[in-house]
PDB file of N, CA and C in Angstrom:
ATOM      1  N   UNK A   1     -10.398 -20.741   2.718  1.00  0.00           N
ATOM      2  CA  UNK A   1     -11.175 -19.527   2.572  1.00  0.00           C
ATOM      3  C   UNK A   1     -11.822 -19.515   1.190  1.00  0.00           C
ATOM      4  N   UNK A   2     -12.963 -19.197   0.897  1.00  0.00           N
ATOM      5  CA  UNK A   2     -14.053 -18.945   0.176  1.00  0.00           C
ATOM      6  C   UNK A   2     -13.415 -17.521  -1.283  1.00  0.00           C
ATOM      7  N   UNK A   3     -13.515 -17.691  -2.306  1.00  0.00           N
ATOM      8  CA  UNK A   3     -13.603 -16.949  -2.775  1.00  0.00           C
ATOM      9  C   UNK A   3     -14.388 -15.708  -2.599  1.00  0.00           C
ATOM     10  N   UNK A   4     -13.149 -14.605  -2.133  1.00  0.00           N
ATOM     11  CA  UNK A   4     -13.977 -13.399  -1.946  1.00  0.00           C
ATOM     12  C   UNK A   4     -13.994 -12.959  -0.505  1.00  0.00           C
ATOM     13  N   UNK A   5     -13.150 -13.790   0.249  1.00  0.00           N
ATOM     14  CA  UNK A   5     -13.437 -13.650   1.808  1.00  0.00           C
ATOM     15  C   UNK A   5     -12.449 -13.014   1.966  1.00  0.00           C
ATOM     16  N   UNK A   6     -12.752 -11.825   3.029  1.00  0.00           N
ATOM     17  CA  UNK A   6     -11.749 -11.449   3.833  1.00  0.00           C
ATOM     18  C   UNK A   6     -12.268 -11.005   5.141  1.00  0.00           C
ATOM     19  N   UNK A   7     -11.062 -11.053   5.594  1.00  0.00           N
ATOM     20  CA  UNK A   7     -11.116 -10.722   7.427  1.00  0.00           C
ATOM     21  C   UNK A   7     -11.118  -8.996   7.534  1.00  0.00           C
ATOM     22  N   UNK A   8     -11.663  -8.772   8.090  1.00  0.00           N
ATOM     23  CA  UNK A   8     -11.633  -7.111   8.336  1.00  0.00           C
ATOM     24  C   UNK A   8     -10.764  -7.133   9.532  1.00  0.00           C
ATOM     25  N   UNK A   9      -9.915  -5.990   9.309  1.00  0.00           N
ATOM     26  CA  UNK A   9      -8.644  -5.517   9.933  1.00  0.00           C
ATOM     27  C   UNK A   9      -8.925  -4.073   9.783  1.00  0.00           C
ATOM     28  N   UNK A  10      -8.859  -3.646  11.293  1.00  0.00           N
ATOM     29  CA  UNK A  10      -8.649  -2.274  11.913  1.00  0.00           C
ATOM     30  C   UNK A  10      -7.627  -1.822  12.524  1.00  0.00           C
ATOM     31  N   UNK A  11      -7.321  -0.509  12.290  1.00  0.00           N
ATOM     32  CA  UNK A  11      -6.207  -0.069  13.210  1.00  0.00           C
ATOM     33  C   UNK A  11      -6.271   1.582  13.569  1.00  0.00           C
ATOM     34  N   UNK A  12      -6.109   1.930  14.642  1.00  0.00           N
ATOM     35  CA  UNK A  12      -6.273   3.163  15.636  1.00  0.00           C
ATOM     36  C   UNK A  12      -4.957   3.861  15.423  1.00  0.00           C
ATOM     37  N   UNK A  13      -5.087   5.013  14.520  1.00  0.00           N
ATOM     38  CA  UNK A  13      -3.709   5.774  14.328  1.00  0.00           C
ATOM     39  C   UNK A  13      -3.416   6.787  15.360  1.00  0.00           C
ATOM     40  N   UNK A  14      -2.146   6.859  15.761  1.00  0.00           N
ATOM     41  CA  UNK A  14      -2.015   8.429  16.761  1.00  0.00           C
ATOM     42  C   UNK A  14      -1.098   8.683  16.260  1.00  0.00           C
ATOM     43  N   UNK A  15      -0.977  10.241  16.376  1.00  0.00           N
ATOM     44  CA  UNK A  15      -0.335  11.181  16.333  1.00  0.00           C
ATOM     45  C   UNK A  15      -0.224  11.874  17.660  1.00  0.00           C
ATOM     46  N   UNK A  16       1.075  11.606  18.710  1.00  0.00           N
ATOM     47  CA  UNK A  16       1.221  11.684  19.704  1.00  0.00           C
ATOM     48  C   UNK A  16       2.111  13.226  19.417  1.00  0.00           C
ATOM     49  N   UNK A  17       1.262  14.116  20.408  1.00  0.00           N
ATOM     50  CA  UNK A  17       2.200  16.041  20.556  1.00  0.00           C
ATOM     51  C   UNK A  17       1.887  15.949  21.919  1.00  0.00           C
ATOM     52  N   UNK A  18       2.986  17.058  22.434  1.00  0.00           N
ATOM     53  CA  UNK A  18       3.199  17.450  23.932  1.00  0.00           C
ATOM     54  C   UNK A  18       1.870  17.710  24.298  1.00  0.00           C
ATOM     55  N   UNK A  19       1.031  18.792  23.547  1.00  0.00           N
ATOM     56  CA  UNK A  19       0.013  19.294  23.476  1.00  0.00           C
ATOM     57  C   UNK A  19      -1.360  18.902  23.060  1.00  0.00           C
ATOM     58  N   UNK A  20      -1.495  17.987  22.048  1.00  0.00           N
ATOM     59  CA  UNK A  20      -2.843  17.765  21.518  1.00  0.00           C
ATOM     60  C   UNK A  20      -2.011  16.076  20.859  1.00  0.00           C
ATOM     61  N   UNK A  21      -2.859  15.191  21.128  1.00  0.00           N
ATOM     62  CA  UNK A  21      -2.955  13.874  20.544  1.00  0.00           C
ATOM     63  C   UNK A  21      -3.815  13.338  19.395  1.00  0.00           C
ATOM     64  N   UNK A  22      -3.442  13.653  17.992  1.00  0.00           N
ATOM     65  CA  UNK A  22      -4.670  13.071  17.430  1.00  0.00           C
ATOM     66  C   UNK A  22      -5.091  11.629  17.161  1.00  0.00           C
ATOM     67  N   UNK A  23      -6.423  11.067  16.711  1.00  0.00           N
ATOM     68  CA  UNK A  23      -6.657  10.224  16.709  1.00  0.00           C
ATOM     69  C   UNK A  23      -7.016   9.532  15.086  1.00  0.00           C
ATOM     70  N   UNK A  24      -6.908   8.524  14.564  1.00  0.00           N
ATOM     71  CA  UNK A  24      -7.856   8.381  13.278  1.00  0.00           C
ATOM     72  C   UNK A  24      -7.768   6.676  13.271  1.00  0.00           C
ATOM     73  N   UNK A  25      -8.816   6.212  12.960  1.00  0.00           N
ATOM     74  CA  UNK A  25      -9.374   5.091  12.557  1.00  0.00           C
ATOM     75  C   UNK A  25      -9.413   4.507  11.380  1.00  0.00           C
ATOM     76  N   UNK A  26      -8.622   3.621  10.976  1.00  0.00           N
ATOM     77  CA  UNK A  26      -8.949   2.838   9.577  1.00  0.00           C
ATOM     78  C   UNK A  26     -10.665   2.437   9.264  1.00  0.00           C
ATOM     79  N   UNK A  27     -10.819   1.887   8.112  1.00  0.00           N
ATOM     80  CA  UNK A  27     -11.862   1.559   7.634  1.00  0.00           C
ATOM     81  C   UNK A  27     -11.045  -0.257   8.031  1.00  0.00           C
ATOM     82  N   UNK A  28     -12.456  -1.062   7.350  1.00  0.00           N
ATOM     83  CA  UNK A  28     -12.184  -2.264   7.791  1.00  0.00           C
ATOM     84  C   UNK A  28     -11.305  -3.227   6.789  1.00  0.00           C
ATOM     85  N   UNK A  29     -10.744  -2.664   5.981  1.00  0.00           N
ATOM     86  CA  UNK A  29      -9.534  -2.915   5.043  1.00  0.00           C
ATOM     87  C   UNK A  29      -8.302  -2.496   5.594  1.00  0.00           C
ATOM     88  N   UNK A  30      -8.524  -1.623   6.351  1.00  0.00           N
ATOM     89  CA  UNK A  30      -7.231  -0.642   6.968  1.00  0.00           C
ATOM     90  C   UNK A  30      -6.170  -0.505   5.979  1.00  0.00           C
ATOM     91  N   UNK A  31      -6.872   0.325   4.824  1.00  0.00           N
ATOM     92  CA  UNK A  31      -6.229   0.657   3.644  1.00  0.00           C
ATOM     93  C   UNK A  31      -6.154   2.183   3.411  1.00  0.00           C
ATOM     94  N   UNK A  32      -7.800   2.616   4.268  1.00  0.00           N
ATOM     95  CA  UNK A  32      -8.149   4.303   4.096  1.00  0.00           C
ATOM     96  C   UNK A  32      -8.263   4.525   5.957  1.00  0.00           C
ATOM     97  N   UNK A  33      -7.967   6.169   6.171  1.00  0.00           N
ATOM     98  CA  UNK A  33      -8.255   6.081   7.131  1.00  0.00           C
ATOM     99  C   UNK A  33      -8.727   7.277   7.561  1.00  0.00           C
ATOM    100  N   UNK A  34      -9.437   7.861   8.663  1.00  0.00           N
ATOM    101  CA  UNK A  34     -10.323   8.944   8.681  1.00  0.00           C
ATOM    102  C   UNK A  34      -9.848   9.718  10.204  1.00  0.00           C
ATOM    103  N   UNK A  35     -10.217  10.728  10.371  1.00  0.00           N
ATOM    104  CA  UNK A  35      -9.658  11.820  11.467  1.00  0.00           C
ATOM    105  C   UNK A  35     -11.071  11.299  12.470  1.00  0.00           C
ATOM    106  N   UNK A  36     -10.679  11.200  13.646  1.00  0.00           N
ATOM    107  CA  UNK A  36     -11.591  10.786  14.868  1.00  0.00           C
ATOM    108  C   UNK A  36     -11.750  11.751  15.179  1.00  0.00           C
ATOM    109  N   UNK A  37     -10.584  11.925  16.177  1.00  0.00           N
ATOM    110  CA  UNK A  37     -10.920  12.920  17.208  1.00  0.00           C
ATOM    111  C   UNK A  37      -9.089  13.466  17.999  1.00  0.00           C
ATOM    112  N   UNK A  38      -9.573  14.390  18.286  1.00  0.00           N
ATOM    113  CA  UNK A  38      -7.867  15.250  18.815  1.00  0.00           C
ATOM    114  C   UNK A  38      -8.281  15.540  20.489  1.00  0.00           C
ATOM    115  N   UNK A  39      -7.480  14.728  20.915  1.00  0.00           N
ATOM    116  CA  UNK A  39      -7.617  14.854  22.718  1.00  0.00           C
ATOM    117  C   UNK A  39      -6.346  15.886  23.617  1.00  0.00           C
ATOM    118  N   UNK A  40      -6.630  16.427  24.209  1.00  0.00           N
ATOM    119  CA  UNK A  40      -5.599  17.164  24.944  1.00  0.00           C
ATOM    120  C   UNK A  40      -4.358  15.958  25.542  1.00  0.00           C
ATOM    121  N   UNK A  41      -3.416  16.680  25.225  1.00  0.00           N
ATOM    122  CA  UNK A  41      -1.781  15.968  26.394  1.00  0.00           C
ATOM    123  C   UNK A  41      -1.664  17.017  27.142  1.00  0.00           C
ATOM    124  N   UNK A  42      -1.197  16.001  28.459  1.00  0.00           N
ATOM    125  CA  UNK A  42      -0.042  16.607  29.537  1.00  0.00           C
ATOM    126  C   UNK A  42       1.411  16.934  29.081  1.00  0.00           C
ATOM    127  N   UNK A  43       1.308  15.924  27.701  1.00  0.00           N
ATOM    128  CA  UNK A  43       2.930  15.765  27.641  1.00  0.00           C
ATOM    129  C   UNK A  43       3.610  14.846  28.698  1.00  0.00           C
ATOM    130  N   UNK A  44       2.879  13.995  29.452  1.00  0.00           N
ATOM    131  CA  UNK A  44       3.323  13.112  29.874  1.00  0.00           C
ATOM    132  C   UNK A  44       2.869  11.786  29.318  1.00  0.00           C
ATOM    133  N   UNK A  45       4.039  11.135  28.371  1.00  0.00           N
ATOM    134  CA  UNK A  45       3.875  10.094  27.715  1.00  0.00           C
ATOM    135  C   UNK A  45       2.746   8.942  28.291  1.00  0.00           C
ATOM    136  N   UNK A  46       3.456   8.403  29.493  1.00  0.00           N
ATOM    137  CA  UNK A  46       2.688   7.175  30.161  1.00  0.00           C
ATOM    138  C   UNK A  46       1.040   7.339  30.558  1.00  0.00           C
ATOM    139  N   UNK A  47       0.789   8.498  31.118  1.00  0.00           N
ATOM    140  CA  UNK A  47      -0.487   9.519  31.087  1.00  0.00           C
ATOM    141  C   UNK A  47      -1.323   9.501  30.067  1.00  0.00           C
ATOM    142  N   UNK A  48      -0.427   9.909  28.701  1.00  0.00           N
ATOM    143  CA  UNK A  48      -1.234  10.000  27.711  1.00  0.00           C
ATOM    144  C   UNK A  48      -1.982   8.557  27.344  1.00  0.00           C
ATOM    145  N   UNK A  49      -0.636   7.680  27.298  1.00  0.00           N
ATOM    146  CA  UNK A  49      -1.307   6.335  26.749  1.00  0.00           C
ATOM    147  C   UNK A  49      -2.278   5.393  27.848  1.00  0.00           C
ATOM    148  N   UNK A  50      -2.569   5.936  28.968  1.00  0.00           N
ATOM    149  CA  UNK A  50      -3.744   5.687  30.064  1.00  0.00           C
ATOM    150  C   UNK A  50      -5.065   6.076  29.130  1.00  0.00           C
ATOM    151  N   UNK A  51      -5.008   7.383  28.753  1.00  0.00           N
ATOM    152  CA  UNK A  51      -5.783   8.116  28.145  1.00  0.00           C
ATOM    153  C   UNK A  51      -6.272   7.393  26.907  1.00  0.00           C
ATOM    154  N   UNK A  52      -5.680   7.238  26.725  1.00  0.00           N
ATOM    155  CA  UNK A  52      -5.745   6.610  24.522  1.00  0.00           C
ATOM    156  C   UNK A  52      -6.486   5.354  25.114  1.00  0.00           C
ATOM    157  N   UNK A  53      -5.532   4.408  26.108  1.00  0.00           N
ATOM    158  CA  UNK A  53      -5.936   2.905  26.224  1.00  0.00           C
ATOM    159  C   UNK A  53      -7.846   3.746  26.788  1.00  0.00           C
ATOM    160  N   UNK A  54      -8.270   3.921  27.217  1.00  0.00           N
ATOM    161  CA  UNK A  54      -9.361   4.322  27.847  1.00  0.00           C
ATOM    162  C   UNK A  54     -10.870   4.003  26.189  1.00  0.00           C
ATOM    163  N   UNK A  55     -10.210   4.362  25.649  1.00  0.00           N
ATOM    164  CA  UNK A  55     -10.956   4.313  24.124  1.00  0.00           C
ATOM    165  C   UNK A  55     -10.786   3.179  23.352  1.00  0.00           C
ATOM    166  N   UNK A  56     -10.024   2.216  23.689  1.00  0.00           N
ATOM    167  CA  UNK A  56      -9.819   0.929  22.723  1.00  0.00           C
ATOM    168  C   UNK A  56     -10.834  -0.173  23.391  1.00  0.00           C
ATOM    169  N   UNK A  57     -11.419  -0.229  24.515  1.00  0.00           N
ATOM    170  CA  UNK A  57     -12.174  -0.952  24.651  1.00  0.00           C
ATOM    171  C   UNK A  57     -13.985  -0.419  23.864  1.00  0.00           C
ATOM    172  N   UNK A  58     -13.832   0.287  23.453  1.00  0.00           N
ATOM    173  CA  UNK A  58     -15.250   0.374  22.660  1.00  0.00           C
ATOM    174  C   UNK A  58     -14.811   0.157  21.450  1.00  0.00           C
ATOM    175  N   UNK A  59     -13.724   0.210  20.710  1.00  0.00           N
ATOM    176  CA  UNK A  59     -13.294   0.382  19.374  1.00  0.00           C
ATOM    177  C   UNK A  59     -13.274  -1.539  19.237  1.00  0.00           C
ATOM    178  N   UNK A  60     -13.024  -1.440  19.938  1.00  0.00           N
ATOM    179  CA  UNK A  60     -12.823  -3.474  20.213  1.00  0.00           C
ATOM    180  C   UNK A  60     -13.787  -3.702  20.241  1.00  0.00           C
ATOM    181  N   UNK A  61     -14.858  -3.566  21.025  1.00  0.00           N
ATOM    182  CA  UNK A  61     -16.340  -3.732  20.661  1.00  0.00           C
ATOM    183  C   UNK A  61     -17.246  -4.043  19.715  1.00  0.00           C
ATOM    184  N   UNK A  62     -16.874  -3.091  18.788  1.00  0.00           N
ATOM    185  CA  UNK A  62     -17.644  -2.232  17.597  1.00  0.00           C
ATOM    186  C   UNK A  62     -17.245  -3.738  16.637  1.00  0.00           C
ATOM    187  N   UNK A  63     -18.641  -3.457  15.615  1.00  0.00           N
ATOM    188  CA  UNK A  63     -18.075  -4.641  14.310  1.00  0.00           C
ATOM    189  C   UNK A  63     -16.912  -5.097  13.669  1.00  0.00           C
ATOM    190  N   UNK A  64     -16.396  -3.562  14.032  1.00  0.00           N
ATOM    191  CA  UNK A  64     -15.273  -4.185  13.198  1.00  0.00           C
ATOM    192  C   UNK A  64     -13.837  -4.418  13.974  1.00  0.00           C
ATOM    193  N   UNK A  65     -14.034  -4.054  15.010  1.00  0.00           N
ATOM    194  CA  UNK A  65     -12.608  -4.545  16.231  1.00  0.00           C
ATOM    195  C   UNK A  65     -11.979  -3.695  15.754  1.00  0.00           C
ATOM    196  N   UNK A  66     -10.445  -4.223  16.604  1.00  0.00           N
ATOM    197  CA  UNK A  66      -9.430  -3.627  16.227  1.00  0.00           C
ATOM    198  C   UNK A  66      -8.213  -4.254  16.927  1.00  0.00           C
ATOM    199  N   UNK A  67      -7.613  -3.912  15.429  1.00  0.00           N
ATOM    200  CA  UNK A  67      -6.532  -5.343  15.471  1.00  0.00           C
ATOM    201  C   UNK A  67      -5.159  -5.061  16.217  1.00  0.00           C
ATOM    202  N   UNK A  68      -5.133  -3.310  15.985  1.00  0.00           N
ATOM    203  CA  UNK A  68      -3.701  -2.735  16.597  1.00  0.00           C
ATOM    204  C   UNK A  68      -3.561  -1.020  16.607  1.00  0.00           C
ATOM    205  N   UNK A  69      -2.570  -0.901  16.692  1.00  0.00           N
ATOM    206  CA  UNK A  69      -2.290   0.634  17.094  1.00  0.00           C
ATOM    207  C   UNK A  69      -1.330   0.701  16.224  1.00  0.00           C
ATOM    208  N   UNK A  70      -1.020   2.168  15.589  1.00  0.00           N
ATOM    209  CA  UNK A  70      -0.185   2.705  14.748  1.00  0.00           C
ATOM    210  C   UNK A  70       0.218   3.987  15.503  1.00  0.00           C
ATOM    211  N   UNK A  71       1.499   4.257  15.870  1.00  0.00           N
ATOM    212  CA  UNK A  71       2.064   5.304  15.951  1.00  0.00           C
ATOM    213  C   UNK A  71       2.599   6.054  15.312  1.00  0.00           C
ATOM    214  N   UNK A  72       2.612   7.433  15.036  1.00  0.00           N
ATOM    215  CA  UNK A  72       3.398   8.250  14.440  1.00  0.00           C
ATOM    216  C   UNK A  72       4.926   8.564  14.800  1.00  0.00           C
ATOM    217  N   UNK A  73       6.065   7.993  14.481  1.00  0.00           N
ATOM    218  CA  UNK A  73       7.730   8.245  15.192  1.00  0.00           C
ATOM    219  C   UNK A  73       7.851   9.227  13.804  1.00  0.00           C
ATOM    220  N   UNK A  74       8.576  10.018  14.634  1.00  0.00           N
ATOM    221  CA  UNK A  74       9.132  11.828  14.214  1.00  0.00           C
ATOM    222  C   UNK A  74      10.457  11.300  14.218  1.00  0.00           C
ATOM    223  N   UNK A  75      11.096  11.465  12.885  1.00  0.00           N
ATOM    224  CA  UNK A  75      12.542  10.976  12.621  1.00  0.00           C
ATOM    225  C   UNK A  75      12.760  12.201  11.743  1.00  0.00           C
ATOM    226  N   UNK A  76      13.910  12.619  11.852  1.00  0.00           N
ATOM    227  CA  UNK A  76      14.988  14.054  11.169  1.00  0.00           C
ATOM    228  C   UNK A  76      15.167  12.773   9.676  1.00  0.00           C
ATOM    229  N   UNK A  77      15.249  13.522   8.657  1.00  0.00           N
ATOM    230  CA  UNK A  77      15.175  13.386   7.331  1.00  0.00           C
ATOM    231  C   UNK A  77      16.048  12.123   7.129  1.00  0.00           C
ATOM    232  N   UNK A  78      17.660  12.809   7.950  1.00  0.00           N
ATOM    233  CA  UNK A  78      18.103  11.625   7.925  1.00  0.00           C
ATOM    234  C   UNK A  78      18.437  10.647   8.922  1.00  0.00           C
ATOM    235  N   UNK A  79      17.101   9.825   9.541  1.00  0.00           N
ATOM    236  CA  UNK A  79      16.831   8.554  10.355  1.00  0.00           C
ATOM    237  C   UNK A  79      17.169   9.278  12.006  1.00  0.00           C
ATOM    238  N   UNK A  80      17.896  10.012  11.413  1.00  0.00           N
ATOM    239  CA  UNK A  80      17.852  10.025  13.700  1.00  0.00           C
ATOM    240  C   UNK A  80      16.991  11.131  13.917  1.00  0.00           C
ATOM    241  N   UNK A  81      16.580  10.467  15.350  1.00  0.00           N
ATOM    242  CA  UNK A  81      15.581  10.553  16.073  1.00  0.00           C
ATOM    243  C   UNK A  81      15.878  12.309  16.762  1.00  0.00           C
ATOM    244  N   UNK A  82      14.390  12.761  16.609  1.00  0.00           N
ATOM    245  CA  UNK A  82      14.197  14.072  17.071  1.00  0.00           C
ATOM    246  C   UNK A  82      14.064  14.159  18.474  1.00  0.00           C
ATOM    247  N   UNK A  83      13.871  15.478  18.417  1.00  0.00           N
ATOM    248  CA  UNK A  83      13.634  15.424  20.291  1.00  0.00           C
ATOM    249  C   UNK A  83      12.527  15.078  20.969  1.00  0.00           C
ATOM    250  N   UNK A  84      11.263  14.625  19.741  1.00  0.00           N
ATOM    251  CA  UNK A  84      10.452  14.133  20.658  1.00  0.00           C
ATOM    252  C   UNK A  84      10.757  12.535  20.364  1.00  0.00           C
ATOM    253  N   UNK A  85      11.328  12.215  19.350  1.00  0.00           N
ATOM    254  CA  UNK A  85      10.990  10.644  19.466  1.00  0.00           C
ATOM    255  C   UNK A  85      11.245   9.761  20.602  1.00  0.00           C
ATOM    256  N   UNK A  86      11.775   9.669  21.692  1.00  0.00           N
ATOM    257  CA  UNK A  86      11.725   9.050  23.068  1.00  0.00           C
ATOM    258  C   UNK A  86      10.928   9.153  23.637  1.00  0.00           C
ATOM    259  N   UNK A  87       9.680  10.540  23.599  1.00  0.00           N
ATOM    260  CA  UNK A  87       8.253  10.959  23.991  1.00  0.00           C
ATOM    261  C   UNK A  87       7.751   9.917  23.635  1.00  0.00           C
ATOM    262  N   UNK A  88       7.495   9.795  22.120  1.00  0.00           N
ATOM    263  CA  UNK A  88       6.922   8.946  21.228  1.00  0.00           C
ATOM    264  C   UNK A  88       7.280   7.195  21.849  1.00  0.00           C
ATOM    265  N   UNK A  89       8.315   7.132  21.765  1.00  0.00           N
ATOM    266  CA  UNK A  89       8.651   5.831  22.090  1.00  0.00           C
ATOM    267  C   UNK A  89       8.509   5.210  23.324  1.00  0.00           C
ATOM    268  N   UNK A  90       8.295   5.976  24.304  1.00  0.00           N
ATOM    269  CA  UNK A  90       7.800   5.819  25.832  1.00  0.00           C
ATOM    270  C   UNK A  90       5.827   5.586  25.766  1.00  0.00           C
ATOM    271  N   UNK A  91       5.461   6.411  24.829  1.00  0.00           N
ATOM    272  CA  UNK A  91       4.129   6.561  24.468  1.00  0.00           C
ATOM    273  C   UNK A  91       3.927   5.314  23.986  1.00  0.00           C
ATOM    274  N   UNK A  92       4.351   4.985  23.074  1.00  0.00           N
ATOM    275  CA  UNK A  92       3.637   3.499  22.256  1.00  0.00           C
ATOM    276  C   UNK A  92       4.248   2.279  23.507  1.00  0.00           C
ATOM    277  N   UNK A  93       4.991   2.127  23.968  1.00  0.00           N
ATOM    278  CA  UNK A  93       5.637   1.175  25.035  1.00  0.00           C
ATOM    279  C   UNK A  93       4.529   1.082  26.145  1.00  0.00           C
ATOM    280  N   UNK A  94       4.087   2.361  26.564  1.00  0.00           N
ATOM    281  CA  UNK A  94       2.884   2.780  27.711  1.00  0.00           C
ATOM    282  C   UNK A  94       1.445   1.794  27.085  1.00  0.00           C
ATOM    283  N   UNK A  95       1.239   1.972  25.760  1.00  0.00           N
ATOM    284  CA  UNK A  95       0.075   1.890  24.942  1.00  0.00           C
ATOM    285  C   UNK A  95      -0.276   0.197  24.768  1.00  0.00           C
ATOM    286  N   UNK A  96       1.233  -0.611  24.266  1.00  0.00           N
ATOM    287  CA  UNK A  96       1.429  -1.785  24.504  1.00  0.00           C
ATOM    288  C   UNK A  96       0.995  -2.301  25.795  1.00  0.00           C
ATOM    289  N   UNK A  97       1.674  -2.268  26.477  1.00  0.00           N
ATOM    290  CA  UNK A  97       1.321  -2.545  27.990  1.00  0.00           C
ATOM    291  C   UNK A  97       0.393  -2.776  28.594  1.00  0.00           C
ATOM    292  N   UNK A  98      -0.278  -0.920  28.664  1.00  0.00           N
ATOM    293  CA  UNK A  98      -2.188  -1.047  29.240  1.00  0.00           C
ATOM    294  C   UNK A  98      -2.915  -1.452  27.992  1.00  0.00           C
ATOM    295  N   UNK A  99      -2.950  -1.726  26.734  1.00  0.00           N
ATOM    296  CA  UNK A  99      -3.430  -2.287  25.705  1.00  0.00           C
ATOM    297  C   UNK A  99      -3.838  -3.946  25.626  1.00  0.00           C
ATOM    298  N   UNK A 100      -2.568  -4.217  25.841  1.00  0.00           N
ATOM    299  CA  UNK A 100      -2.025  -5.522  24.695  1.00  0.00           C
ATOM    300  C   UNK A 100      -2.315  -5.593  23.561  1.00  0.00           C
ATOM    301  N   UNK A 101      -2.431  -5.014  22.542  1.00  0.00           N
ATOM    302  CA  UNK A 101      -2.273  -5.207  21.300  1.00  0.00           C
ATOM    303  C   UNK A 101      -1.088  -5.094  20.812  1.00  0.00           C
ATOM    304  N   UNK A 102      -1.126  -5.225  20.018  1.00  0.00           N
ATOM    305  CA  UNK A 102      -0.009  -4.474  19.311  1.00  0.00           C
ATOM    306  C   UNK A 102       0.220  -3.223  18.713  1.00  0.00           C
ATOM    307  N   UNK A 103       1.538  -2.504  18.732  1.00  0.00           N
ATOM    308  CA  UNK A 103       1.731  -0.853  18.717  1.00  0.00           C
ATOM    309  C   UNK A 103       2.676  -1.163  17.317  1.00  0.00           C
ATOM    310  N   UNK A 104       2.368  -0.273  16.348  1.00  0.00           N
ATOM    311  CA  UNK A 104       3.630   0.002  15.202  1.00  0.00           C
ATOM    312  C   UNK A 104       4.150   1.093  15.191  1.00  0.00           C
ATOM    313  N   UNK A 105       5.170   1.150  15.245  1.00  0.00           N
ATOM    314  CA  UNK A 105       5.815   2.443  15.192  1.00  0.00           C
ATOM    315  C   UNK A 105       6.072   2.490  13.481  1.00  0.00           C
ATOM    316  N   UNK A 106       5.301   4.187  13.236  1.00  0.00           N
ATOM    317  CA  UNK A 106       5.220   3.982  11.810  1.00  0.00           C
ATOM    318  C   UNK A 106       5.871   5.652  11.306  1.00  0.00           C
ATOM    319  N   UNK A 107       7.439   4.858  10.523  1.00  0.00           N
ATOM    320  CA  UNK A 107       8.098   6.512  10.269  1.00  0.00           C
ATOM    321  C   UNK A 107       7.778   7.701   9.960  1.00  0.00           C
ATOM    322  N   UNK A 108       7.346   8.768   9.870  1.00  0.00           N
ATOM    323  CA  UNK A 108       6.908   9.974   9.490  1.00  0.00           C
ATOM    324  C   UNK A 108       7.118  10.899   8.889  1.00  0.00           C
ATOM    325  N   UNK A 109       8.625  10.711   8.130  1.00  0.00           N
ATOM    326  CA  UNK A 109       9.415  11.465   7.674  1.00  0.00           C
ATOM    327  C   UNK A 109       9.161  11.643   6.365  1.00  0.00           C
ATOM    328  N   UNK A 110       8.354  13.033   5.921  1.00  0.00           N
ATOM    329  CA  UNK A 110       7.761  13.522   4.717  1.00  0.00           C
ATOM    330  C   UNK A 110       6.276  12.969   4.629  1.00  0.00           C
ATOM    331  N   UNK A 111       5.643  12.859   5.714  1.00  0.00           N
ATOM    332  CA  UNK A 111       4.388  12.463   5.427  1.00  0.00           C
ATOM    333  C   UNK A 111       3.605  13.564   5.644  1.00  0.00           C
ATOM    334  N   UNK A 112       3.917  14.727   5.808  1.00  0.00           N
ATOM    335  CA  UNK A 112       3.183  16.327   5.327  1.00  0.00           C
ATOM    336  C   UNK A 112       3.523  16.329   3.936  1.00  0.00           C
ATOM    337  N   UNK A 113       4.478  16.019   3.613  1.00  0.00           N
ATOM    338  CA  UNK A 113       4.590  16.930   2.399  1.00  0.00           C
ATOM    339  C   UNK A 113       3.858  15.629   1.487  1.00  0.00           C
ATOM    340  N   UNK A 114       4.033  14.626   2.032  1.00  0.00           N
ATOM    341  CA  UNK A 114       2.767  13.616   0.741  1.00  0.00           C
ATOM    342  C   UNK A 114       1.347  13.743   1.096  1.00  0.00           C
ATOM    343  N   UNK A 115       0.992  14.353   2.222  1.00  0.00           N
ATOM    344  CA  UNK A 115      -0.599  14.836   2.671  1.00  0.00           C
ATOM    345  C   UNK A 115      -1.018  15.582   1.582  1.00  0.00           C
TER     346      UNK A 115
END
């Protein structure tokens, strides 16, 4: 590699709720990342991630691709899992699947209060 080269790397963040799913998109560093768009839930996990997968084929498209999925997992302060995290974890499993990319499950615990 060339001095100065890099590969642009994207990634599709969710924030998976019973109620509303949000969405946000890295830049092509996938260092910063920006608010898309907030889609309605059933609250049915597997449903939802039908839904989500429905949008990664244009995001794949686009210049700058996309390399993977980031999930939001809801963990109690100390490490165990809340009452939605099995929502969550059924959700990114769903997302994998009709995807194939790859899904990160990415901890959440105090990431309001560093917003």
């Amino acid at each position: 590699m060339g001095k100065g080269y890099y590969r642009s790397v994207r990634f599709l963040g969710v924030d998976y709720g019973a109620k509303r799913i949000g969405l946000a998109i890295s830049d092509a560093t996938a260092m910063l990342a920006r608010p898309w768009q907030v889609l309605p839930s059933s609250g049915d996990p597997q449903h939802a991630a039908a839904i989500i997968a429905d949008v990664v084929p244009a995001l794949m498209s686009d210049d700058d691709g996309l390399d993977g999925i980031v999930v939001g997992l809801p963990r109690r302060l100390d490490g165990r899992d809340t009452d939605a995290t099995g929502a969550v974890r059924l959700f990114a499993q769903g997302l994998h699947v009709i995807t194939a990319l790859d899904v990160f499950l990415q901890d959440e615990r105090l990431t309001s209060v560093e917003a």
